[in-house]
PDB file of N, CA and C in Angstrom:
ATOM      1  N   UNK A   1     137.760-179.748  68.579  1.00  0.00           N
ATOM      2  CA  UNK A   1     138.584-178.569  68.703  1.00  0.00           C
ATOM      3  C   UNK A   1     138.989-178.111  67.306  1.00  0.00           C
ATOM      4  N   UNK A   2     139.438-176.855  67.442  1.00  0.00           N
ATOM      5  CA  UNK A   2     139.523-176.093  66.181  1.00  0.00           C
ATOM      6  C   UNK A   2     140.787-175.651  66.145  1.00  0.00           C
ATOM      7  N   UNK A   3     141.536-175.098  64.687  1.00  0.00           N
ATOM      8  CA  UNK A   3     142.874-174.177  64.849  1.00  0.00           C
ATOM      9  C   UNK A   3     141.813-172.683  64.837  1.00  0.00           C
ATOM     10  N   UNK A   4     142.277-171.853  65.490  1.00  0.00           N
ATOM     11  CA  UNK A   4     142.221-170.463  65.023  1.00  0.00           C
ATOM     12  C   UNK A   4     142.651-169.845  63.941  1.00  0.00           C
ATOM     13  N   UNK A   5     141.973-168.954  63.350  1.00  0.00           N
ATOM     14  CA  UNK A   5     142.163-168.247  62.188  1.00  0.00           C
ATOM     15  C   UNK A   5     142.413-166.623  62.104  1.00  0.00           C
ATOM     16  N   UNK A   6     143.140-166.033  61.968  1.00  0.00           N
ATOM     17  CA  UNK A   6     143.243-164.599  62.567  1.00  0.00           C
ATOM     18  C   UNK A   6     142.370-164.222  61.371  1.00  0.00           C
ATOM     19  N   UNK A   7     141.511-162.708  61.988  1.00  0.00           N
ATOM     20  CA  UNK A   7     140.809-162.141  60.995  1.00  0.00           C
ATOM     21  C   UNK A   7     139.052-162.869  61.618  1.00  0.00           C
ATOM     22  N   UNK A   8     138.940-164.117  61.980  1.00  0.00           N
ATOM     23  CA  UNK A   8     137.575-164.417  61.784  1.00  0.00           C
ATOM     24  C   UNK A   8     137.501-164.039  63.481  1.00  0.00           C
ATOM     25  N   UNK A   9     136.062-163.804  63.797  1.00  0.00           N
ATOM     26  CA  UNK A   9     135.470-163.506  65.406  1.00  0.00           C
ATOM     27  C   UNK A   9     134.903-164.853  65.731  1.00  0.00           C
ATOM     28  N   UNK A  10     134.935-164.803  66.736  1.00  0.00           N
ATOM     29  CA  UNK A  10     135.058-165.813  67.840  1.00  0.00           C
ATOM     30  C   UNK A  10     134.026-165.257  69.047  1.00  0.00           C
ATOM     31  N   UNK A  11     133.749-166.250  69.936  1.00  0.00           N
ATOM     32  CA  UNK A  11     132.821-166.178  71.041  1.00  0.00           C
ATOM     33  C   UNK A  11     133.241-166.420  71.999  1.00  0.00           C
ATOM     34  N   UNK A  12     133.043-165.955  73.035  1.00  0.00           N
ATOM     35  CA  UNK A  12     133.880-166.452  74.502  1.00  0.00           C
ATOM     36  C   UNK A  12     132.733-165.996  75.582  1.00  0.00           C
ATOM     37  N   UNK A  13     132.623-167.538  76.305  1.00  0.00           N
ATOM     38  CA  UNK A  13     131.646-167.652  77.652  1.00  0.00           C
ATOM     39  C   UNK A  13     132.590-167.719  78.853  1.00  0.00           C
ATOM     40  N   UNK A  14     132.315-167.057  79.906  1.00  0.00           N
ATOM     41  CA  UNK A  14     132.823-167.592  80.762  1.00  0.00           C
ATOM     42  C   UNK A  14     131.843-167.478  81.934  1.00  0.00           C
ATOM     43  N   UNK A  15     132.231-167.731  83.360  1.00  0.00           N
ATOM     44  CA  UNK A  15     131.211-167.639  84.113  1.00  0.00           C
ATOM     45  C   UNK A  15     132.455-167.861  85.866  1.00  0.00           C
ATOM     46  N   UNK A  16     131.349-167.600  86.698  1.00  0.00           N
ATOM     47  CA  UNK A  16     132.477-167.336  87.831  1.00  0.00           C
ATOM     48  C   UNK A  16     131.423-167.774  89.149  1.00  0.00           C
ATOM     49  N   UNK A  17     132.430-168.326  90.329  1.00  0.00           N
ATOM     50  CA  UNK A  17     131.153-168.820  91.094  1.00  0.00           C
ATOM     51  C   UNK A  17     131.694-168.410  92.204  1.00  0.00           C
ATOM     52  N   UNK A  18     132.062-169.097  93.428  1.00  0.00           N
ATOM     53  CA  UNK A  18     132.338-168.366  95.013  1.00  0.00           C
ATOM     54  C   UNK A  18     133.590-169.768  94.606  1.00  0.00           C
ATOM     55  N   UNK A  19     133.618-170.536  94.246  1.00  0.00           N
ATOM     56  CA  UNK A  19     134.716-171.316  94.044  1.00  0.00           C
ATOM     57  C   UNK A  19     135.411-171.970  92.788  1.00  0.00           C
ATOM     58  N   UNK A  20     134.604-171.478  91.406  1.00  0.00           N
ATOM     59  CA  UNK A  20     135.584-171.168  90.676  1.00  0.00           C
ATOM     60  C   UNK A  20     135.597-170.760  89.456  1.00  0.00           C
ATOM     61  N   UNK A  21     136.480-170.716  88.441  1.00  0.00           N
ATOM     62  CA  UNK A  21     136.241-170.195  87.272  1.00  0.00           C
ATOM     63  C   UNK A  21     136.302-171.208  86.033  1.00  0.00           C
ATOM     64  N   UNK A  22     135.380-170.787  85.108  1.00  0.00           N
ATOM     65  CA  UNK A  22     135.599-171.336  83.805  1.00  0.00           C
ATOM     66  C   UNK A  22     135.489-170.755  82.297  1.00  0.00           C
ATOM     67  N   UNK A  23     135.808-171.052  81.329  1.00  0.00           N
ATOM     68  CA  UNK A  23     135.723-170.004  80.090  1.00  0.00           C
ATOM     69  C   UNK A  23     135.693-170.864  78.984  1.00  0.00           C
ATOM     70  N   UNK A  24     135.001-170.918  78.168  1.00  0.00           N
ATOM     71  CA  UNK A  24     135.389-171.769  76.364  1.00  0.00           C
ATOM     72  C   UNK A  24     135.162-170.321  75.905  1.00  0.00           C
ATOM     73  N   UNK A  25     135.780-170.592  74.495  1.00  0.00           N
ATOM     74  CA  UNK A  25     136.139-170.024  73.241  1.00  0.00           C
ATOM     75  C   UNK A  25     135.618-171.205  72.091  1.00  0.00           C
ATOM     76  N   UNK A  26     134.629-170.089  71.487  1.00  0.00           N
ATOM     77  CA  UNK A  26     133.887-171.199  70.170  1.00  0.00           C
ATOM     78  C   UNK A  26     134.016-170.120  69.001  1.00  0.00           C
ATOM     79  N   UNK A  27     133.749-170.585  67.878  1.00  0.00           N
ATOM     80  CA  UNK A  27     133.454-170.526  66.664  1.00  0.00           C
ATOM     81  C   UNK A  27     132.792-171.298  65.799  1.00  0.00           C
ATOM     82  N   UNK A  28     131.519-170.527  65.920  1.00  0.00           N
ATOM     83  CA  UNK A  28     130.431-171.506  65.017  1.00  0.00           C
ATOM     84  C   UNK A  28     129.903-172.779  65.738  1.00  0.00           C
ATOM     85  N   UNK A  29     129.901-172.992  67.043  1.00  0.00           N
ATOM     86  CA  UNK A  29     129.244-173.641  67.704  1.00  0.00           C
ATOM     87  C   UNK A  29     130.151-174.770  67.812  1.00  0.00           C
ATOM     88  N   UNK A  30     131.607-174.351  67.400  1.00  0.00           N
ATOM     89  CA  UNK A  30     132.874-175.358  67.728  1.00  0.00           C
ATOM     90  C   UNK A  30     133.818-175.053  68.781  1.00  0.00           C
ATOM     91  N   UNK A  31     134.024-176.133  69.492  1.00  0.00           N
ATOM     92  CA  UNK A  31     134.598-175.199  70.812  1.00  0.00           C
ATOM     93  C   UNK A  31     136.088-175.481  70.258  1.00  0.00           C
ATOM     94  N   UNK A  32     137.265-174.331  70.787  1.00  0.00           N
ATOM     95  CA  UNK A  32     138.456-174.205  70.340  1.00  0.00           C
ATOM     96  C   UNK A  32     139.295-174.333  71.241  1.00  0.00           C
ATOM     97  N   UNK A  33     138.707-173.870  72.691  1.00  0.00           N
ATOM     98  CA  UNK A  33     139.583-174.016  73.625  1.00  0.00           C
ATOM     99  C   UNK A  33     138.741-173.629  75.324  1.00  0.00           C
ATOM    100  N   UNK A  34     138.949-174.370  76.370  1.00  0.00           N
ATOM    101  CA  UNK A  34     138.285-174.135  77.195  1.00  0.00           C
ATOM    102  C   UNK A  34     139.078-174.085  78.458  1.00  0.00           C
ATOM    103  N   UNK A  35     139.008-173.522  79.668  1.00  0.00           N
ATOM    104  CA  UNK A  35     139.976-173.506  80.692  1.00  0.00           C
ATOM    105  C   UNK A  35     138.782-173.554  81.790  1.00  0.00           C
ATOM    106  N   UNK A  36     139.587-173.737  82.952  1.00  0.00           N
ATOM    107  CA  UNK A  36     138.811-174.217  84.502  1.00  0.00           C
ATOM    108  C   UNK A  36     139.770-174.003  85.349  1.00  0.00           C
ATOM    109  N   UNK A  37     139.569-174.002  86.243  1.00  0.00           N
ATOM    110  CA  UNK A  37     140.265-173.577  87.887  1.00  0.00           C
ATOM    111  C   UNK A  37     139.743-173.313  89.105  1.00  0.00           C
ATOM    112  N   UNK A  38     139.648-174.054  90.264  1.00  0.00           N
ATOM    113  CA  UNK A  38     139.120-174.031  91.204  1.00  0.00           C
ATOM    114  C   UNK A  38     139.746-172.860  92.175  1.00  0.00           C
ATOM    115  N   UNK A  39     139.328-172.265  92.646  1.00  0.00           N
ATOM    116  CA  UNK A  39     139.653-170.674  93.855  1.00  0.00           C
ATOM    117  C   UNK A  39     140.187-171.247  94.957  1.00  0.00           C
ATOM    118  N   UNK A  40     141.608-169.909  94.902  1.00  0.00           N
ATOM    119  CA  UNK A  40     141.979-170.683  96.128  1.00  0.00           C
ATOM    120  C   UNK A  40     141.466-169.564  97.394  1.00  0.00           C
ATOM    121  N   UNK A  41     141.786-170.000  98.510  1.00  0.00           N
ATOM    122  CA  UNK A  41     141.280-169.521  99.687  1.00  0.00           C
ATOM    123  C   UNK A  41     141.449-167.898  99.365  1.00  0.00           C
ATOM    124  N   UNK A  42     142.284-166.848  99.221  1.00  0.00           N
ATOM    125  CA  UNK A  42     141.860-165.304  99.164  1.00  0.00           C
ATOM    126  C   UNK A  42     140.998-165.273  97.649  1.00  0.00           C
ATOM    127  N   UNK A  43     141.238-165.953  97.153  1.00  0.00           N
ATOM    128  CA  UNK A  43     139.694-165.517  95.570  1.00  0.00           C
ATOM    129  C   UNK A  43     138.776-165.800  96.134  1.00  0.00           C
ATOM    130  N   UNK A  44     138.464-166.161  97.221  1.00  0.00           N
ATOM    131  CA  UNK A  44     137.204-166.622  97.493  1.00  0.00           C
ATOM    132  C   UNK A  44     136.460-165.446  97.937  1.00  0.00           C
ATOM    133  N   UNK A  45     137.462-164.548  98.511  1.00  0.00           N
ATOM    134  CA  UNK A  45     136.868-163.175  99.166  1.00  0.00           C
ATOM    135  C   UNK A  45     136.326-162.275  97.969  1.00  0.00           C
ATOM    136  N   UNK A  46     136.732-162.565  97.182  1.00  0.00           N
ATOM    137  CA  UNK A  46     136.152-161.182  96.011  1.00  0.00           C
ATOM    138  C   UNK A  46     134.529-161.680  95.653  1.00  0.00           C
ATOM    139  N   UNK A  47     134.017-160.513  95.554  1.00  0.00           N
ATOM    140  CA  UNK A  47     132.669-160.495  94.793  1.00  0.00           C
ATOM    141  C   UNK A  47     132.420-161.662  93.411  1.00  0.00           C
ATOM    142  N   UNK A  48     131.153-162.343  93.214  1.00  0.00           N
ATOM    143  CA  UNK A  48     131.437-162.201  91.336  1.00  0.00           C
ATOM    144  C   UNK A  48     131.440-161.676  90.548  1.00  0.00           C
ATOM    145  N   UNK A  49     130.917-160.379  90.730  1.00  0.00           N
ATOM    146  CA  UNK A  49     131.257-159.697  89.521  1.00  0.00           C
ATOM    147  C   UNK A  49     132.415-159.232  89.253  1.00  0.00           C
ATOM    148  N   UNK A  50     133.612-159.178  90.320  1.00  0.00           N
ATOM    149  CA  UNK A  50     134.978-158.903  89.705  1.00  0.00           C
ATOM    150  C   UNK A  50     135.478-160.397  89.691  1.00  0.00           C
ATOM    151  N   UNK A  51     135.057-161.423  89.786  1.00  0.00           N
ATOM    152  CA  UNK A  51     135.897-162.647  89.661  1.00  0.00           C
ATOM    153  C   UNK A  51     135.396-162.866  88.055  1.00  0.00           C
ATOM    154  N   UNK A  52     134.029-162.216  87.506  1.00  0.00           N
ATOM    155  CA  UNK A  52     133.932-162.524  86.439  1.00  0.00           C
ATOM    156  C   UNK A  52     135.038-161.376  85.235  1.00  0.00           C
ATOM    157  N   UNK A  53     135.173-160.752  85.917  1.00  0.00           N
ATOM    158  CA  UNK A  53     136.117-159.496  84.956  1.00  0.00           C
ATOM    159  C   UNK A  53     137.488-159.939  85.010  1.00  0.00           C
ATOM    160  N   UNK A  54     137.979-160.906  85.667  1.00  0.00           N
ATOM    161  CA  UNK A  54     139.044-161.581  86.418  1.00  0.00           C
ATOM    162  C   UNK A  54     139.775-162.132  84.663  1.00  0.00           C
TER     163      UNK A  54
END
């Protein structure tokens, strides 16, 4: 893991499924910070492409 640096760009993946979400934040092929969360029963109803805009 990394500190952040204001001023430098950064990368952010995320991805979205019918049950749940996840996202890292890298710089330079260093990851800085990453999050996860499993869907609860009404997220499950949305499309992925708005769970990915989510």
């Amino acid at each position: 893991m990394m500190l952040l640096v204001e001023g430098k760009y950064y990368i952010i993946y995320w991805d979205a499924s019918h049950s749940s979400l996840g996202a890292v934040l890298m710089k330079d092929k260093n990851v800085i910070a990453y999050a996860s969360r499993q869907l609860k029963g009404h997220d499950r109803n949305y499309p992925t492409h708005d769970l990915e805009l989510a």
